[in-house]
C-alpha atoms as a PDB file:
ATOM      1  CA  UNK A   1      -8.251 108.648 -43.241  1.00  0.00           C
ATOM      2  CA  UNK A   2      -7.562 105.988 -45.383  1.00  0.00           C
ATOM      3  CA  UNK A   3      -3.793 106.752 -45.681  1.00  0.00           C
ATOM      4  CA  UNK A   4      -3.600 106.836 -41.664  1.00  0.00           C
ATOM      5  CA  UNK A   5      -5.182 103.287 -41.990  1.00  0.00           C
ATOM      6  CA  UNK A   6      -2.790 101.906 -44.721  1.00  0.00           C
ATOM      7  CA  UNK A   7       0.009 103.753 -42.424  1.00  0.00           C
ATOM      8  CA  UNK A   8      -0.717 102.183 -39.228  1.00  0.00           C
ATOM      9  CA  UNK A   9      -1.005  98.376 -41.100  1.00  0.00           C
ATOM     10  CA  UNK A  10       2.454  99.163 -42.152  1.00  0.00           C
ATOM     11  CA  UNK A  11       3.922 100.109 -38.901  1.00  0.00           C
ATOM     12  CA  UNK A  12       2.466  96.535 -37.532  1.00  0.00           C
ATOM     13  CA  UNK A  13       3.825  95.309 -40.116  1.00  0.00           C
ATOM     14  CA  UNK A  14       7.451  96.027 -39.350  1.00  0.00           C
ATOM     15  CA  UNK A  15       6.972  95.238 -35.853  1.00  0.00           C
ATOM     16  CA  UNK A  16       5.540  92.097 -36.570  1.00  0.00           C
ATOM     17  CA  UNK A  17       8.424  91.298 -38.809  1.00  0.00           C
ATOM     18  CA  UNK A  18      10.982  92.635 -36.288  1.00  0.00           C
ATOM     19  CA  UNK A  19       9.415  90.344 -33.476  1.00  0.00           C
ATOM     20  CA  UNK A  20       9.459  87.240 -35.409  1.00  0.00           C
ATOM     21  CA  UNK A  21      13.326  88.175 -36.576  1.00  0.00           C
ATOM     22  CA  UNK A  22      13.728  87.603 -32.806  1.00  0.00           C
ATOM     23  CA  UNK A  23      12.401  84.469 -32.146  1.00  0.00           C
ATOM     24  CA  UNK A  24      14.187  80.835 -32.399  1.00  0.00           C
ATOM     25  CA  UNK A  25      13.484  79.012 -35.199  1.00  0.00           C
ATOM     26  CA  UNK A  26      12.186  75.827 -33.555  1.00  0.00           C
ATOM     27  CA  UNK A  27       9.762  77.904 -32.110  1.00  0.00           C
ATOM     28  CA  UNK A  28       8.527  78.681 -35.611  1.00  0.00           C
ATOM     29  CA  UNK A  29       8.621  75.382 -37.072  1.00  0.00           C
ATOM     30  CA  UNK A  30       7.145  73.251 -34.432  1.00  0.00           C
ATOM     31  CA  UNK A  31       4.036  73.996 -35.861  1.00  0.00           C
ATOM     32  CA  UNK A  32       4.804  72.494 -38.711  1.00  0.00           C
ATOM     33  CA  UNK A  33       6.523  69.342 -37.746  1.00  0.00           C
ATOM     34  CA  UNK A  34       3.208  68.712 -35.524  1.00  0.00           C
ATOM     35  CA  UNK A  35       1.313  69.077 -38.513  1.00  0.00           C
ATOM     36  CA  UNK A  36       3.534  66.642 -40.495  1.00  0.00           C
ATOM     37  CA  UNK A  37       2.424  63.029 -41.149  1.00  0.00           C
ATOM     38  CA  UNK A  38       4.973  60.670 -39.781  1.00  0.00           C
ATOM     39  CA  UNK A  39       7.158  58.734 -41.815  1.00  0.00           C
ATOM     40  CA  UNK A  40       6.058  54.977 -42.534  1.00  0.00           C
ATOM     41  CA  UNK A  41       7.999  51.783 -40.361  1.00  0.00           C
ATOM     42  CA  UNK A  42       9.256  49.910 -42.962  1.00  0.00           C
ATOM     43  CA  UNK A  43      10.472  47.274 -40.538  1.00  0.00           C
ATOM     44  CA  UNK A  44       7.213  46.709 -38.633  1.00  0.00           C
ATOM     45  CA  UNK A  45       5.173  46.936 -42.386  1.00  0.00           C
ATOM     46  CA  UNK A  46       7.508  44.208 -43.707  1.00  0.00           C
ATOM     47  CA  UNK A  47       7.293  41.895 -40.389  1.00  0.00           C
ATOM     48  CA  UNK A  48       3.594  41.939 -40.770  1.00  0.00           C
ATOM     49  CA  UNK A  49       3.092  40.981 -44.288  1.00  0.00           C
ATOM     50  CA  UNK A  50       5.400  37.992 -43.589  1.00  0.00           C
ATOM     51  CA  UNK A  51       3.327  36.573 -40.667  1.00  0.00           C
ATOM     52  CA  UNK A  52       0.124  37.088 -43.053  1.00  0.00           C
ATOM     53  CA  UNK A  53       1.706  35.001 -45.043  1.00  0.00           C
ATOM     54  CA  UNK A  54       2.565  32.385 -42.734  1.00  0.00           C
ATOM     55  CA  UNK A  55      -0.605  32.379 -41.318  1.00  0.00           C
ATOM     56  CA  UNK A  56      -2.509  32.159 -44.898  1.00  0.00           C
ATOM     57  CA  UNK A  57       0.093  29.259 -46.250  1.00  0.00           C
ATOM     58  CA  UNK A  58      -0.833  27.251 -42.723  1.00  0.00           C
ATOM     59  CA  UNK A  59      -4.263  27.423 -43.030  1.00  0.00           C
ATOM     60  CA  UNK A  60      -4.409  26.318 -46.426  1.00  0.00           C
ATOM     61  CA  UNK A  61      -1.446  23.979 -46.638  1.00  0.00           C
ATOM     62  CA  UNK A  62      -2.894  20.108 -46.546  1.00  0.00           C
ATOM     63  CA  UNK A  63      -2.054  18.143 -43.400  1.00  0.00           C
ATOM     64  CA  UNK A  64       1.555  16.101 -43.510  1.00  0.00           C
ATOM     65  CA  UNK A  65       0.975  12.427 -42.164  1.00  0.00           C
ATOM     66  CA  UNK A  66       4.062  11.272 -40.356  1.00  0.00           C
ATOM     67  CA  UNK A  67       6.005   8.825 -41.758  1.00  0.00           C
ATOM     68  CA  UNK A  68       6.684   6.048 -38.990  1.00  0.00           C
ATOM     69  CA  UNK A  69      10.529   4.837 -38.363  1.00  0.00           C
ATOM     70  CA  UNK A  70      11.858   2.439 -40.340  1.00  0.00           C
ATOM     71  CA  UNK A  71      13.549  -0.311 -37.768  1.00  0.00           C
ATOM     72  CA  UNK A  72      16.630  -2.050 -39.017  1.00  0.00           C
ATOM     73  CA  UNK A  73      16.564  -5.284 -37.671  1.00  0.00           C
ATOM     74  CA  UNK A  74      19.971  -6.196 -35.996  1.00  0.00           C
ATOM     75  CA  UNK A  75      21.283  -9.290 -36.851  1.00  0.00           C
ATOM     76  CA  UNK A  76      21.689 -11.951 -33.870  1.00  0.00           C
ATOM     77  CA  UNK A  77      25.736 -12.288 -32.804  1.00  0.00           C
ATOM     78  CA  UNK A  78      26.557 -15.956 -32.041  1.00  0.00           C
ATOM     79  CA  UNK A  79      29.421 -14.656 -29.347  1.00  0.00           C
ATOM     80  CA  UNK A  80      30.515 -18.273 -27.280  1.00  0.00           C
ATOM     81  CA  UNK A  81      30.501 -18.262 -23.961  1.00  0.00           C
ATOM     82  CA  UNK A  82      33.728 -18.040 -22.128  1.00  0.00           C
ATOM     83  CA  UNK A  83      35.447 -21.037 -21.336  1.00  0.00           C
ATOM     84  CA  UNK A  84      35.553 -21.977 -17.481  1.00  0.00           C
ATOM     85  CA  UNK A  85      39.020 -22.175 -15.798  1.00  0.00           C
ATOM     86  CA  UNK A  86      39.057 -25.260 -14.424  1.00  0.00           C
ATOM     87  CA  UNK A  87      39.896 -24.857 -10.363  1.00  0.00           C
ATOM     88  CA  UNK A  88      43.307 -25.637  -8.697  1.00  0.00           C
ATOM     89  CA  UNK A  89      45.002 -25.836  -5.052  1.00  0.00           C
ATOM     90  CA  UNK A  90      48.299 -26.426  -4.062  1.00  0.00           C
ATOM     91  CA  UNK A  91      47.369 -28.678  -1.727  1.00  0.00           C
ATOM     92  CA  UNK A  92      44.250 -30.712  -2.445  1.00  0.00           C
ATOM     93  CA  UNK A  93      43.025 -34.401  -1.607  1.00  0.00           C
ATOM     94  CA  UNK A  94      40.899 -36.849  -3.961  1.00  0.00           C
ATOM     95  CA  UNK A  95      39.474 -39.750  -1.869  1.00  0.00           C
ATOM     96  CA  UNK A  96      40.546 -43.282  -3.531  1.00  0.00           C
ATOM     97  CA  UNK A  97      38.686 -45.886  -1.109  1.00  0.00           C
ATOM     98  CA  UNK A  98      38.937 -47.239   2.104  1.00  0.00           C
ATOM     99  CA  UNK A  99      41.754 -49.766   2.233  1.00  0.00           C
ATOM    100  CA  UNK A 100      40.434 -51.214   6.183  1.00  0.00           C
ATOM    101  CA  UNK A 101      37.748 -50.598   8.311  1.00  0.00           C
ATOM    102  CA  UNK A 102      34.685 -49.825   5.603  1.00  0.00           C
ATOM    103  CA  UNK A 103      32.029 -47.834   6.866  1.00  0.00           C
ATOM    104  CA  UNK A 104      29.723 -49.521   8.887  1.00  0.00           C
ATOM    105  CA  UNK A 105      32.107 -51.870  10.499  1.00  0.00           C
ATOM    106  CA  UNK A 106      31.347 -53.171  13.664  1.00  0.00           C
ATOM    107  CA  UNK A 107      34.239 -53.444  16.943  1.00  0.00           C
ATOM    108  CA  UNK A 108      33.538 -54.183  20.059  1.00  0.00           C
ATOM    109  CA  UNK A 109      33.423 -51.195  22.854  1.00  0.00           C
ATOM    110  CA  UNK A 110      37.617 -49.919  23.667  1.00  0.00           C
ATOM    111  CA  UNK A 111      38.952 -52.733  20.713  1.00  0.00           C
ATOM    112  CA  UNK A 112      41.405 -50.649  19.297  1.00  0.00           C
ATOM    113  CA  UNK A 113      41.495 -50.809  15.160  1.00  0.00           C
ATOM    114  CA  UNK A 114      43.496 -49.389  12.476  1.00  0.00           C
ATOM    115  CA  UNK A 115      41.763 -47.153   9.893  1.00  0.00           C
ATOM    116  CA  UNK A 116      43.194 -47.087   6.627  1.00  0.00           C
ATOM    117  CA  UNK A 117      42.760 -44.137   3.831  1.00  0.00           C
ATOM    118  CA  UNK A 118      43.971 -44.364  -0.046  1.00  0.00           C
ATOM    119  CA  UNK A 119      44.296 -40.476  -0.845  1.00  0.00           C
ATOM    120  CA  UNK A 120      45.547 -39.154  -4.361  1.00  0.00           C
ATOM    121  CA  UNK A 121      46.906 -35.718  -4.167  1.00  0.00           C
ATOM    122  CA  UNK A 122      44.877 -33.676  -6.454  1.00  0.00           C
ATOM    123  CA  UNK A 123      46.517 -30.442  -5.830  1.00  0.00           C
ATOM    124  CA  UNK A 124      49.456 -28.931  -7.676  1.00  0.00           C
ATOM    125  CA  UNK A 125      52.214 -29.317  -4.490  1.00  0.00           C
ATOM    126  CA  UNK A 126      53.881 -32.481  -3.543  1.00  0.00           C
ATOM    127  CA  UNK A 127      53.082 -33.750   0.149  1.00  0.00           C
ATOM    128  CA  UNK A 128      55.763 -34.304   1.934  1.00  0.00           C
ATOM    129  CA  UNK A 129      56.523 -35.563   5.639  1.00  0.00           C
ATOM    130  CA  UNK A 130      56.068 -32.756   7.225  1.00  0.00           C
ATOM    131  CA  UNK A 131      52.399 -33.043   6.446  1.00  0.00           C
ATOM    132  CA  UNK A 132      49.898 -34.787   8.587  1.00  0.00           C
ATOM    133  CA  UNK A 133      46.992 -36.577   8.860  1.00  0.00           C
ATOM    134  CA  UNK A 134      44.886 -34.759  11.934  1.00  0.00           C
ATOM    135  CA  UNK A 135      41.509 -35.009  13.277  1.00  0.00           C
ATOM    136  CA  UNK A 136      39.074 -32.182  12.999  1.00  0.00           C
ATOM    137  CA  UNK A 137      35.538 -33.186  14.712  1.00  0.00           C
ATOM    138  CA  UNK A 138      33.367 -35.857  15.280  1.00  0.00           C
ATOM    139  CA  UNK A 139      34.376 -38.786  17.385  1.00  0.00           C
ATOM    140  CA  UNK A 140      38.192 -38.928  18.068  1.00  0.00           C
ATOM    141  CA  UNK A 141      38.148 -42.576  18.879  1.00  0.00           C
ATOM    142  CA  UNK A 142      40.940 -42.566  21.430  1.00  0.00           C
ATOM    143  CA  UNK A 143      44.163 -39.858  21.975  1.00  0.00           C
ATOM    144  CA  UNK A 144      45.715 -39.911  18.502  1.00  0.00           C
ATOM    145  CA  UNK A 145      45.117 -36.618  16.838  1.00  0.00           C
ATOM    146  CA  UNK A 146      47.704 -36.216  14.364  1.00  0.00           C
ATOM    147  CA  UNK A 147      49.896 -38.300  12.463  1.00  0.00           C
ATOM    148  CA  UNK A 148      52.681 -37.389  10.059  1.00  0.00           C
ATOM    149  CA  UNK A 149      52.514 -39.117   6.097  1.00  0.00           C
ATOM    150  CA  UNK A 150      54.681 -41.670   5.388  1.00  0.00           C
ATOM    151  CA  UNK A 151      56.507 -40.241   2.601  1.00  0.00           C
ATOM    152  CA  UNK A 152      56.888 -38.133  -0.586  1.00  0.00           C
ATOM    153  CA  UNK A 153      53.724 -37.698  -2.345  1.00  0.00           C
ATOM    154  CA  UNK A 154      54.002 -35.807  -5.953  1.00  0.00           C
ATOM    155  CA  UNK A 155      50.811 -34.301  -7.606  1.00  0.00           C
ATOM    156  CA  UNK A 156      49.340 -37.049  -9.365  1.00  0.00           C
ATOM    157  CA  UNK A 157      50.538 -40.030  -7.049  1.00  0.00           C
ATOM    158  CA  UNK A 158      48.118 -41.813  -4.003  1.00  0.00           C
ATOM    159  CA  UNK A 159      49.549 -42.777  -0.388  1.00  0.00           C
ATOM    160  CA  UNK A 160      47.800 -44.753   2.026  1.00  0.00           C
ATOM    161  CA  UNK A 161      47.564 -42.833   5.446  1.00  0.00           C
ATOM    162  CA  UNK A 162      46.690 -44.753   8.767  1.00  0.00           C
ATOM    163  CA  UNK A 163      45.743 -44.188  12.040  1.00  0.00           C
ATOM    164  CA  UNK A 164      45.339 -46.396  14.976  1.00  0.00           C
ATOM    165  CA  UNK A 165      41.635 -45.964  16.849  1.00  0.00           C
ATOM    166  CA  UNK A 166      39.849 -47.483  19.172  1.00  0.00           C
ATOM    167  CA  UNK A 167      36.016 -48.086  19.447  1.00  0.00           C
ATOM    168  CA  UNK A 168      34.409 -45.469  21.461  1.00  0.00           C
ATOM    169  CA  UNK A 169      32.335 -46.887  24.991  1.00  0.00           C
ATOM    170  CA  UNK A 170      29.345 -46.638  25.093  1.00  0.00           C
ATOM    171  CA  UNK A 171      28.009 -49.000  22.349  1.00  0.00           C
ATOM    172  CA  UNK A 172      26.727 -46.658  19.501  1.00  0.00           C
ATOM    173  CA  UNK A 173      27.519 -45.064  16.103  1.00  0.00           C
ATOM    174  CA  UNK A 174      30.820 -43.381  16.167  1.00  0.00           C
ATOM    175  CA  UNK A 175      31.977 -40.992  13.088  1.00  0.00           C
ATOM    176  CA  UNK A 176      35.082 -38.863  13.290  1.00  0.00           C
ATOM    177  CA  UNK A 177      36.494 -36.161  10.355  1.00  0.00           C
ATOM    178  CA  UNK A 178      39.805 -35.733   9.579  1.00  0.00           C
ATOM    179  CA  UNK A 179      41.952 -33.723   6.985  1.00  0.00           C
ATOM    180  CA  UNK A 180      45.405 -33.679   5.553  1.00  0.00           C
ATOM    181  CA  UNK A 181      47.335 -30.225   7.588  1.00  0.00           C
ATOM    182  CA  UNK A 182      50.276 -28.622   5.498  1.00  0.00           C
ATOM    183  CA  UNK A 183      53.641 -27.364   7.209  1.00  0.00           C
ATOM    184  CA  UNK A 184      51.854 -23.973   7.623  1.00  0.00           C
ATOM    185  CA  UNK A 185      49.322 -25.307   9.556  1.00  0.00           C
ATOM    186  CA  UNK A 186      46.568 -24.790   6.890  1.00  0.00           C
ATOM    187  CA  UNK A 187      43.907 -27.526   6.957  1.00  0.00           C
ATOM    188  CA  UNK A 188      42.693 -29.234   3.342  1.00  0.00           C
ATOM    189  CA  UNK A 189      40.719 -32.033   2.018  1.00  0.00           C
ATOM    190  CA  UNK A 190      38.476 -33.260  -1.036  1.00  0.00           C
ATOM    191  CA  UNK A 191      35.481 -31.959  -2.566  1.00  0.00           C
ATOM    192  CA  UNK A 192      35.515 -28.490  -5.294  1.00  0.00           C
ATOM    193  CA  UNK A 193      36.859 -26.211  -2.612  1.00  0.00           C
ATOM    194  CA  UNK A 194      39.721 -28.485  -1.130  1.00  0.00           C
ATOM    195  CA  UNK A 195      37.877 -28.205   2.088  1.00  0.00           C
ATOM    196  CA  UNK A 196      35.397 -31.303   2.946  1.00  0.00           C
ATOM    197  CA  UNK A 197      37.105 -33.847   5.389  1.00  0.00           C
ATOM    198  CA  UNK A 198      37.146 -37.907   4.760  1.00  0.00           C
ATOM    199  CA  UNK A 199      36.155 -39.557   8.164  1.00  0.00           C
ATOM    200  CA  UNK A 200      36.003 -43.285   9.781  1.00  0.00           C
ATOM    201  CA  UNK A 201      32.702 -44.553  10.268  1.00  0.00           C
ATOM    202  CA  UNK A 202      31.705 -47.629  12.934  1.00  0.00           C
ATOM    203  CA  UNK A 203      29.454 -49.376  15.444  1.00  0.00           C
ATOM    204  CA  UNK A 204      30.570 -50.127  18.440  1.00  0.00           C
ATOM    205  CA  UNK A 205      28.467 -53.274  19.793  1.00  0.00           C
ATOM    206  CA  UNK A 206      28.818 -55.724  22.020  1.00  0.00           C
ATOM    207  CA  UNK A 207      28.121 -59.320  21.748  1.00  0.00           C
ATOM    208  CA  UNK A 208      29.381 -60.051  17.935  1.00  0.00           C
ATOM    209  CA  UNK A 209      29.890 -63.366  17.105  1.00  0.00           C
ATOM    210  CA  UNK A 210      33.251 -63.130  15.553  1.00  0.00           C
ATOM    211  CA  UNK A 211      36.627 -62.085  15.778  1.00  0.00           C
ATOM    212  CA  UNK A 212      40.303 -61.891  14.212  1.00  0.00           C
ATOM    213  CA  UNK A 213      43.005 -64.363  14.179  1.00  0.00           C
ATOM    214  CA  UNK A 214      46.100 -62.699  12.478  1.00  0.00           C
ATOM    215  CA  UNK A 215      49.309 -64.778  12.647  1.00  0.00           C
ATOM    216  CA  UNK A 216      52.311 -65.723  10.445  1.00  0.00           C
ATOM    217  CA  UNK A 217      54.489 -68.993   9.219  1.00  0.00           C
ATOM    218  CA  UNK A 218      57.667 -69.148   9.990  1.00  0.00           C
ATOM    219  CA  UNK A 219      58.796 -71.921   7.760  1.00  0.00           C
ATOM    220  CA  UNK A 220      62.077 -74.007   7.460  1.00  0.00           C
ATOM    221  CA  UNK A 221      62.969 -73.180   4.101  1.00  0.00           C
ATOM    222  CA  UNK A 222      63.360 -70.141   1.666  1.00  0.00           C
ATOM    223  CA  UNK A 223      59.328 -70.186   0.286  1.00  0.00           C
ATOM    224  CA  UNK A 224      56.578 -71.174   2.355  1.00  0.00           C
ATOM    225  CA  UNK A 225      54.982 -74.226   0.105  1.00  0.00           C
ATOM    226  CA  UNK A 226      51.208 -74.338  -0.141  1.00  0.00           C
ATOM    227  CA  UNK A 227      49.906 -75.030   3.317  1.00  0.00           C
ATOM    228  CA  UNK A 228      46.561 -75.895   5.496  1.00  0.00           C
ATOM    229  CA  UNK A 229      45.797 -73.887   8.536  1.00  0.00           C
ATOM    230  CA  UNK A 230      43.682 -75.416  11.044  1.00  0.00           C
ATOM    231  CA  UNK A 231      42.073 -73.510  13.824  1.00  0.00           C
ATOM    232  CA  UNK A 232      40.910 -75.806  16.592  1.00  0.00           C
ATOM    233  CA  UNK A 233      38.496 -75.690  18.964  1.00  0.00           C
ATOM    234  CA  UNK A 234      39.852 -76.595  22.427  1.00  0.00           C
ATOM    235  CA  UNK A 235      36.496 -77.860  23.797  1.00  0.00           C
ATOM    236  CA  UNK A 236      35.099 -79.700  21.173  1.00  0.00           C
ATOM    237  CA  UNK A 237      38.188 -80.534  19.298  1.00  0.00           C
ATOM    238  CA  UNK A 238      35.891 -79.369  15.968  1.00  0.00           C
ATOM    239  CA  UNK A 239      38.258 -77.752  13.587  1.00  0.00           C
ATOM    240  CA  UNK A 240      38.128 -74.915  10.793  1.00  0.00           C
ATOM    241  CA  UNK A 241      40.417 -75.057   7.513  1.00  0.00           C
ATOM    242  CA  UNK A 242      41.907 -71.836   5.713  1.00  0.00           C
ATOM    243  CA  UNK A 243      44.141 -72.662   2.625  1.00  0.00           C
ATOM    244  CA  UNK A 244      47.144 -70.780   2.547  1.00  0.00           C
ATOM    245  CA  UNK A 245      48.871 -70.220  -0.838  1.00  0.00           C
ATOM    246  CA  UNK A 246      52.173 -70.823  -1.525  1.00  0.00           C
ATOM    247  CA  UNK A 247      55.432 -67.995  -0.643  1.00  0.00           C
ATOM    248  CA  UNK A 248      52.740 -66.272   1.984  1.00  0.00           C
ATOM    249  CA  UNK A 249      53.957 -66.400   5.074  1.00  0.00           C
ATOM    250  CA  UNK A 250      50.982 -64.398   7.019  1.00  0.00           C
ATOM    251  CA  UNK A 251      47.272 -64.951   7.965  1.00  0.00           C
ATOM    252  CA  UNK A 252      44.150 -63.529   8.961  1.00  0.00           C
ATOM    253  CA  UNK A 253      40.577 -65.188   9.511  1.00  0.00           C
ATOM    254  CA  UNK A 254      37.572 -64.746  10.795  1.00  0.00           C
ATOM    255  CA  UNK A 255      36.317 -67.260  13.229  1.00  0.00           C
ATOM    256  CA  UNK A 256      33.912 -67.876  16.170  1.00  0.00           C
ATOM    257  CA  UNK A 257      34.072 -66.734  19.773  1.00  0.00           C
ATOM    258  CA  UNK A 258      35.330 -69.055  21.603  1.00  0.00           C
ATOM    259  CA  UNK A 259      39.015 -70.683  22.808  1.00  0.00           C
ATOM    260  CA  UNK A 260      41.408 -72.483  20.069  1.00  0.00           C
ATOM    261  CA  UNK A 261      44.500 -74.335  19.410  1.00  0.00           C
ATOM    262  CA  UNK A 262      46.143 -73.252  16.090  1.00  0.00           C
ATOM    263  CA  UNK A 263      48.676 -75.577  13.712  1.00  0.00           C
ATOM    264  CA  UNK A 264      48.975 -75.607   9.187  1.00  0.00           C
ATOM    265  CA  UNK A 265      49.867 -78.935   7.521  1.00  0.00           C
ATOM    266  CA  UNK A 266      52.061 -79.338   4.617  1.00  0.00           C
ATOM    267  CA  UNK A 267      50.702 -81.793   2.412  1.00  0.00           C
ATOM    268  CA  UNK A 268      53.730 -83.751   0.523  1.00  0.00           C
ATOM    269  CA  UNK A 269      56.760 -82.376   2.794  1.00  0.00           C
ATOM    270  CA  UNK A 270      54.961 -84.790   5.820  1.00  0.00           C
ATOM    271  CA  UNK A 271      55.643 -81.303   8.194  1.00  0.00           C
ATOM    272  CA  UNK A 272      52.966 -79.990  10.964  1.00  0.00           C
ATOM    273  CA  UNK A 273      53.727 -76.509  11.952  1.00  0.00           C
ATOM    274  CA  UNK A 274      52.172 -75.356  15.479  1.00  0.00           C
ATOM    275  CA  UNK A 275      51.437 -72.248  17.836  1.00  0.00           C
ATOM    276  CA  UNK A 276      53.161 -73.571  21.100  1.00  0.00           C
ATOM    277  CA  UNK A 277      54.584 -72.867  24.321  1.00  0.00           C
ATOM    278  CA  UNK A 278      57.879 -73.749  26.103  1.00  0.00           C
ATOM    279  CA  UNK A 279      57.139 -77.438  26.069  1.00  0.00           C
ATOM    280  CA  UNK A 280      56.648 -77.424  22.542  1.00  0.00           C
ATOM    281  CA  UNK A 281      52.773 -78.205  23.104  1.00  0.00           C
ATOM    282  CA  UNK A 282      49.786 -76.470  21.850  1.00  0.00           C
ATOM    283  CA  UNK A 283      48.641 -73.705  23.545  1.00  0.00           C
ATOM    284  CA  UNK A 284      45.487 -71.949  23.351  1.00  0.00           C
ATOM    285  CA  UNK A 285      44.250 -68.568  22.585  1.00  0.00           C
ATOM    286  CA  UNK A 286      40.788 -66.797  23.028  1.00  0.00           C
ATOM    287  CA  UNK A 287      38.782 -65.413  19.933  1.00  0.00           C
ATOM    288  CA  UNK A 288      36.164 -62.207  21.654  1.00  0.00           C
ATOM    289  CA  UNK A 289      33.693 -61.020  19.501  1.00  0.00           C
ATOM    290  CA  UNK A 290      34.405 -57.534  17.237  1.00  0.00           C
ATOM    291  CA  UNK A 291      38.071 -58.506  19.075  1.00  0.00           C
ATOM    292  CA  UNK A 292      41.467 -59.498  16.746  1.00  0.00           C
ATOM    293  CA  UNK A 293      43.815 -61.764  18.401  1.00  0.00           C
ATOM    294  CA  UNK A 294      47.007 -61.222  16.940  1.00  0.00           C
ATOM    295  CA  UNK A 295      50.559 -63.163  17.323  1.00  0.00           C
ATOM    296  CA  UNK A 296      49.707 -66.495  16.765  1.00  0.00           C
ATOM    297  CA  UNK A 297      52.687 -67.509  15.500  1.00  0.00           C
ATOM    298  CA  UNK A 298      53.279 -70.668  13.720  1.00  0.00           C
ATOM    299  CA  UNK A 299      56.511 -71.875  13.883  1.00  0.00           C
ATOM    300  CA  UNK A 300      57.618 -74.582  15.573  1.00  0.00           C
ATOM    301  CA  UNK A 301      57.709 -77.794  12.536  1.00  0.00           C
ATOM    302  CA  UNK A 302      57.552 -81.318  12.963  1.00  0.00           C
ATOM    303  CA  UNK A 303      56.821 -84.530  11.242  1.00  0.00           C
ATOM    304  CA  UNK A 304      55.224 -85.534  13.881  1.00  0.00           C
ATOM    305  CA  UNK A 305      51.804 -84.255  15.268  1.00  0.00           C
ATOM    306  CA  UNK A 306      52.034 -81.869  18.178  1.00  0.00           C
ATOM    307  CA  UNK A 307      50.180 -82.700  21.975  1.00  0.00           C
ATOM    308  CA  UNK A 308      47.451 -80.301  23.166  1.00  0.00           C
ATOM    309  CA  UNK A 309      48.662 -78.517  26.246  1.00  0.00           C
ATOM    310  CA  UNK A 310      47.076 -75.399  27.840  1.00  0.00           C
END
């Protein structure tokens, strides 16, 4: 009996031998790589003791106070400010003065009058005669618009422009503007931007109680001597003087409304020079208020006084 048993342990044995023989060997050793530990990760171990360590040297590491900016002052830069370029036109007009007719003078309603200008050309082209005076607004005073310089005018040099008017009706304040005009038909004047106007300023009023005598000598030699004009008054005989000096042979005065005789006296020659007619008489002319009477010629010489006629 007991070799049967020790028999039959055999024979299972071999057949337990012969089955494993036939089995793959994974099979057989997955048991034992389930069993096995697994291996350490170095990586992840090392990671971790380094953030321990961060953490541990943070908590215990004192506080760092910032340190605040230093600022470098910049030293100030004394840069000059850039020179201005002074302004310049070709054609530009500086204003001198008035050479007749101030402003404010006074004419009496449709007296015509001759406005003078003394312009300096300012600009950097010379004027020449195809520029013009012209008016540009205000109060024309009568049908002259435009009227051509008198001559060469080089940057630098003044010219005195003129312009016949006459005083506006109705009585009132009359002002009119007017400008230089260059050959292109470009408009300029005075003031920074070469484009303000000059202008003619007057009252025209009625009833002033004055006018103009203008007149000349025409004496017999080659220099008029120093002379005494006389204008007369025809009603009341009452006379007014003017002394003329000597070598001018023109005249104008201011005198009264009213009707006059005119003659000039020429003290040590012995001569009386007269305004006369055909006869050779004395005739009269009228003085209006705000009005010139103009012509009075004096030119007929004598040593002996001249007769009143009409």
């Amino acid at each position: 009996m007991e070799r049967s048993t020790r028999s039959i342990l055999i024979v299972f044995g071999i057949l337990a031998l012969a089955i494993m023989a036939c089995l793959p060997v994974t099979f057989l050793t997955l048991p034992l790589l389930e069993a096995r530990p697994a291996e350490p990760d170095t990586f992840a171990t090392v990671q971790a003791m380094v953030t321990q360590t961060v953490i541990a040297l943070t908590q215990t590491a004192p506080t760092a106070t910032p340190i605040p900016p230093t600022v470098t002052p910049i030293p100030a830069t004394n840069t000059p400010a850039p020179t201005a370029t002074p302004l310049s036109y070709c054609d530009w007009v500086m204003f001198v003065s008035d050479v007749s007719v101030p402003d404010g003078s006074s004419f009496v309603p449709g007296q015509p009058f001759t406005k003078i200008w003394r312009l300096k050309n300012r600009g950097t082209c010379a004027w020449t005669t195809d520029y013009m005076l012209v008016y540009t607004s205000g109060s024309a005073m009568g049908d002259t618009l435009a009227v051509k310089l008198p001559g060469y005018v080089a940057p630098g040099q003044t010219v005195d422009v003129a312009v016949t008017l006459t005083a506006p009706t109705p009585p009132g304040h009359y002002t009119g503007y007017w400008m230089l005009r260059n050959p292109s038909g470009v408009l300029f004047g005075t003031g920074e931007n070469a484009n303000q106007p000059f202008y003619v300023d007057i009252y025209s009023k009625e009833g002033l109680p004055h006018g103009t005598v203008t007149g000349n000598f025409c004496y017999p030699s080659e220099f008029n001597p120093p002379l005494i004009l006389y204008i007369e008054r025809a009603d009341t005989h009452e006379t007014i003087q003017f002394s003329i000096p000597q070598n001018q042979s023109t005249f104008s005065v201011l005198v009264p409304n009213g009707t006059y005789y005119a003659y000039a006296w020429a003290p040590g020659y012995n001569l009386e020079g007269a305004y006369v007619d055909n006869n050779r008489l004395m005739k009269t002319f009228i003085v209006k208020g705000g009005q010139t009477t103009s012509g009075i010629a004096i030119c007929d010489w004598d040593a002996y006084a001249h007769g009143h006629g009409q």
